[in-house]
Protein backbone atom coordinates (compact mmCIF):
# COMPACT_ATOMS: atom_id res chain seq x y z
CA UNK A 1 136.77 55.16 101.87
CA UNK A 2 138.84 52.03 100.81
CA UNK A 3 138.77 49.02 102.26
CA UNK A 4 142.00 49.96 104.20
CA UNK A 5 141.11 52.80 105.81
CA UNK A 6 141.65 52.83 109.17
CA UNK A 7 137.59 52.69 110.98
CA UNK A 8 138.89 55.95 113.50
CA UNK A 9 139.15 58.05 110.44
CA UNK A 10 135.36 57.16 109.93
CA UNK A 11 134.37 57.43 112.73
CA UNK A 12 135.77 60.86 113.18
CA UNK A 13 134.67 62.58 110.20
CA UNK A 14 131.37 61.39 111.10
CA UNK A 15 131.44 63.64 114.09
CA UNK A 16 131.99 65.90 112.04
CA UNK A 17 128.79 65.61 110.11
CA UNK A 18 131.30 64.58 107.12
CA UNK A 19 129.39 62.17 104.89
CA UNK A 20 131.30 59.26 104.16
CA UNK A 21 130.05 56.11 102.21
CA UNK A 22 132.91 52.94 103.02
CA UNK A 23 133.74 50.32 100.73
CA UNK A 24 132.54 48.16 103.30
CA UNK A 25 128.94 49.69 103.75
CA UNK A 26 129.14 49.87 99.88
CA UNK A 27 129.73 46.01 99.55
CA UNK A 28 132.85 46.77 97.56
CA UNK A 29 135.58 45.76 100.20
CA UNK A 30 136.29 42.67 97.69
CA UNK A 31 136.67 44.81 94.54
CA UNK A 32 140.19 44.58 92.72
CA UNK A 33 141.41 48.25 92.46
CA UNK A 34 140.47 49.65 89.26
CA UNK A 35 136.75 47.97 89.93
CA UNK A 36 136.55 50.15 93.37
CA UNK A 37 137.78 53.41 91.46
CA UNK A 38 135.07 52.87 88.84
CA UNK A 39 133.00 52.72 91.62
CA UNK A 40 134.08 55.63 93.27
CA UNK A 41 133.49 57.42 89.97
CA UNK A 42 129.81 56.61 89.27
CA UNK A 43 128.49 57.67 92.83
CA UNK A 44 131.08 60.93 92.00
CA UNK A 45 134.08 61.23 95.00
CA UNK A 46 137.21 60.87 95.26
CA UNK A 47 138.30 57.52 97.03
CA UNK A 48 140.08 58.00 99.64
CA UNK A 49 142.98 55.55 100.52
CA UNK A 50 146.11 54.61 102.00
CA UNK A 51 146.63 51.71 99.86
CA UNK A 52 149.67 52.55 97.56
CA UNK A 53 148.82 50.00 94.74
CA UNK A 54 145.69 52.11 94.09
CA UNK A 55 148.40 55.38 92.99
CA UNK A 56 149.65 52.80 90.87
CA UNK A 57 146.13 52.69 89.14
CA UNK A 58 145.38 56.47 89.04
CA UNK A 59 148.64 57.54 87.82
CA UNK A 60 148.08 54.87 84.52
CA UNK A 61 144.68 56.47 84.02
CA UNK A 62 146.16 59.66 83.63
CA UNK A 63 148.58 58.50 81.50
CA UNK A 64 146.48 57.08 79.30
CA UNK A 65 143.15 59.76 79.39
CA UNK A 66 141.05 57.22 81.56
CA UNK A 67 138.50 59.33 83.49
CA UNK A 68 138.33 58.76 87.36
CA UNK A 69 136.50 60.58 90.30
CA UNK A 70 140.09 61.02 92.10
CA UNK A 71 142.26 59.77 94.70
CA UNK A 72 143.16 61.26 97.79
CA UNK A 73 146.02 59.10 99.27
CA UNK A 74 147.57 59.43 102.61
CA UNK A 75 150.54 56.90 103.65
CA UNK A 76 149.71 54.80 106.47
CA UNK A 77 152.95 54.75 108.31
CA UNK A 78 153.20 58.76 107.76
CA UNK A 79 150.07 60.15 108.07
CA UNK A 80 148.42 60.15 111.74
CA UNK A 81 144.86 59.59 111.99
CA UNK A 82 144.61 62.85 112.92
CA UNK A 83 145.92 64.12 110.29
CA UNK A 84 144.03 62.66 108.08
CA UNK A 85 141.04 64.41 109.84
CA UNK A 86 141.81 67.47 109.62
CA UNK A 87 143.02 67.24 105.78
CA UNK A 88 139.67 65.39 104.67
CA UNK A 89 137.23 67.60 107.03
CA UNK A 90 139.16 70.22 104.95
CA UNK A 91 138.86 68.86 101.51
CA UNK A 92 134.76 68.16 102.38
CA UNK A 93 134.35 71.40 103.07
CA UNK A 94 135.54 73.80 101.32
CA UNK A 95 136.24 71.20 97.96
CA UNK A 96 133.72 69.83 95.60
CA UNK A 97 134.36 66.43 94.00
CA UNK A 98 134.54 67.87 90.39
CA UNK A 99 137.70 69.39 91.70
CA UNK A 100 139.47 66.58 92.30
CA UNK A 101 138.98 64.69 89.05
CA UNK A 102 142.02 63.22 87.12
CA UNK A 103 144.37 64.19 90.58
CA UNK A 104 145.83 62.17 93.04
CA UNK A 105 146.03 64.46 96.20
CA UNK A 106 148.51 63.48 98.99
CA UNK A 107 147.74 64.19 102.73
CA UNK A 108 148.33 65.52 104.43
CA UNK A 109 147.51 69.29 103.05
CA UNK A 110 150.19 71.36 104.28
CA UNK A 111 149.02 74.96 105.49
């Protein structure tokens, strides 16, 4: 989870028995953007966000071949928390991270 990420999300997903690792809990909170993708690539997710300068970062990776773990992006004004719940309890279980590679996946899902 980036830094921006609203702490209900967290919290809910956690009921859920989704494992979730924060930028916060990480020590990462302070990390430019490309630094907290990296990171999200060596422990192997996708970082989820609703920070749009962070699409700005994926989308010149895969423009120019630069490996990351994915981003899974959900707009802040247009995505409920709720929402975003369901669409990540989704993704966590029935996804693996390898799948998500190289993409930028926008929440939320649509049935």
């Amino acid at each position: 989870m980036d830094a921006n990420v609203r702490g209900a999300v967290t919290r809910a997903l956690r009921q859920r028995s989704i494992d979730v690792v924060t930028a916060q809990e990480d020590g990462t909170d302070e990390l430019d953007d490309p630094e907290l993708l990296d990171r999200a690539t060596e422990l192997g997710y996708p970082l989820f966000t609703q920070d749009e300068d962070l699409l700005a970062e994926a989308a010149r990776r895969q423009q120019s071949g630069e490996p990351f773990a994915g981003v899974i992006y959900a707009h802040q004004d247009k995505v409920t928390i709720g929402q975003c719940v369901e669409s990540l309890e989704l993704i966590a279980s029935i996804g693996e991270p390898e799948e998500f590679a190289n993409r930028v996946e926008y929440l939320p899902l649509r049935r």
